[in-house]
Protein backbone atom coordinates (compact mmCIF):
# COMPACT_ATOMS: atom_id res chain seq x y z
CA UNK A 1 0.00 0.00 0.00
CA UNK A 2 1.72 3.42 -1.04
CA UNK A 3 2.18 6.00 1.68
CA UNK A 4 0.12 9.42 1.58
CA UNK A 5 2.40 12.25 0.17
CA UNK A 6 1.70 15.14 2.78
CA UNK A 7 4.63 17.33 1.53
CA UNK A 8 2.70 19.66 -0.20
CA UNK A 9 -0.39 19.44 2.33
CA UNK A 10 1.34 22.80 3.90
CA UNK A 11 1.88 25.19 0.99
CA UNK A 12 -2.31 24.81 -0.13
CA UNK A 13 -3.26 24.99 3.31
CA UNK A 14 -1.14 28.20 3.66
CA UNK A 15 -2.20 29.33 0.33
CA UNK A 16 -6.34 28.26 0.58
CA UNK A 17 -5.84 30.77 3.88
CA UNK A 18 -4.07 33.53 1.93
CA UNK A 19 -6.42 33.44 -0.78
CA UNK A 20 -9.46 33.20 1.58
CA UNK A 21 -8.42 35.96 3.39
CA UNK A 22 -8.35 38.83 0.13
CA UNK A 23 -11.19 37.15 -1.16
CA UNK A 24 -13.26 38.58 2.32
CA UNK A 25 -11.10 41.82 1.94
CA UNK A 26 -12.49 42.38 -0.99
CA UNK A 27 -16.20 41.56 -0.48
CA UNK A 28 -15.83 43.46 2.76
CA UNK A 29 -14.25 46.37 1.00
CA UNK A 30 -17.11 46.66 -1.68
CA UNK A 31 -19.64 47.31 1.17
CA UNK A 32 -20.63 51.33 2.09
CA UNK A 33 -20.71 52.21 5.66
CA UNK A 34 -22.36 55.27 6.98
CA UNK A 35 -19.17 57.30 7.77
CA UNK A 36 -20.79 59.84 10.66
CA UNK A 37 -24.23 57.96 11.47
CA UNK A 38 -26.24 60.16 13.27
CA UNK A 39 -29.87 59.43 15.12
CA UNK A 40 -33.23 60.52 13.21
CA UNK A 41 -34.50 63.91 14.93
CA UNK A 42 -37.65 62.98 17.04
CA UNK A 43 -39.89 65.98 15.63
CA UNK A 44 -43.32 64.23 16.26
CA UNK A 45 -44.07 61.17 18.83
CA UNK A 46 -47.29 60.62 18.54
CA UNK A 47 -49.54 61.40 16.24
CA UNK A 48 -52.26 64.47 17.07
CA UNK A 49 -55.83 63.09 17.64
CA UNK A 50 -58.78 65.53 17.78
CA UNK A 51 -59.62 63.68 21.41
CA UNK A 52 -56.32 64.56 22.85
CA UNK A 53 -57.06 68.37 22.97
CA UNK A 54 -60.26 67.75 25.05
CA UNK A 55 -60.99 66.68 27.86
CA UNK A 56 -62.80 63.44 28.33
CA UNK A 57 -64.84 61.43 30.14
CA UNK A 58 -64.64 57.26 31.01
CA UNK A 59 -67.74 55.87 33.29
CA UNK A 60 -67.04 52.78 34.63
CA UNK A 61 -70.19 50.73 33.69
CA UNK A 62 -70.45 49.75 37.50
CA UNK A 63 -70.43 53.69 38.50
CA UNK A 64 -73.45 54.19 36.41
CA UNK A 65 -76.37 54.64 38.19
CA UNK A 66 -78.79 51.06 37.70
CA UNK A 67 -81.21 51.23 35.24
């Protein structure tokens, strides 16, 4: 049974890492990141409903008087 030549098993490990390595440079490198990001100005909250600027209001149904 012939032995397993390993002698070269180094050089395309080292090289399958090398090449791996630019190939994720690159893909990394073609990506656009926001250089200064900066948070969305809060203007509004909430939205303005008519029955906000009134005043209101809620009867419990058990506060009513019986009928």
């Amino acid at each position: 049974m012939p032995q397993l030549d390993t002698s070269t098993w180094f050089i395309t490990i080292l090289s399958m890492i090398i090449t791996l390595f630019f190939v994720f440079q690159l893909k990394m490198s073609k990506h656009t990141f926001p250089e200064n990001p900066e948070p969305k100005p809060m203007t509004s909250l909430k939205p303005i409903t008519p029955w906000e600027k009134k005043w209101t209001k809620i009867y419990s149904p058990l506060s009513l008087p019986p009928q």
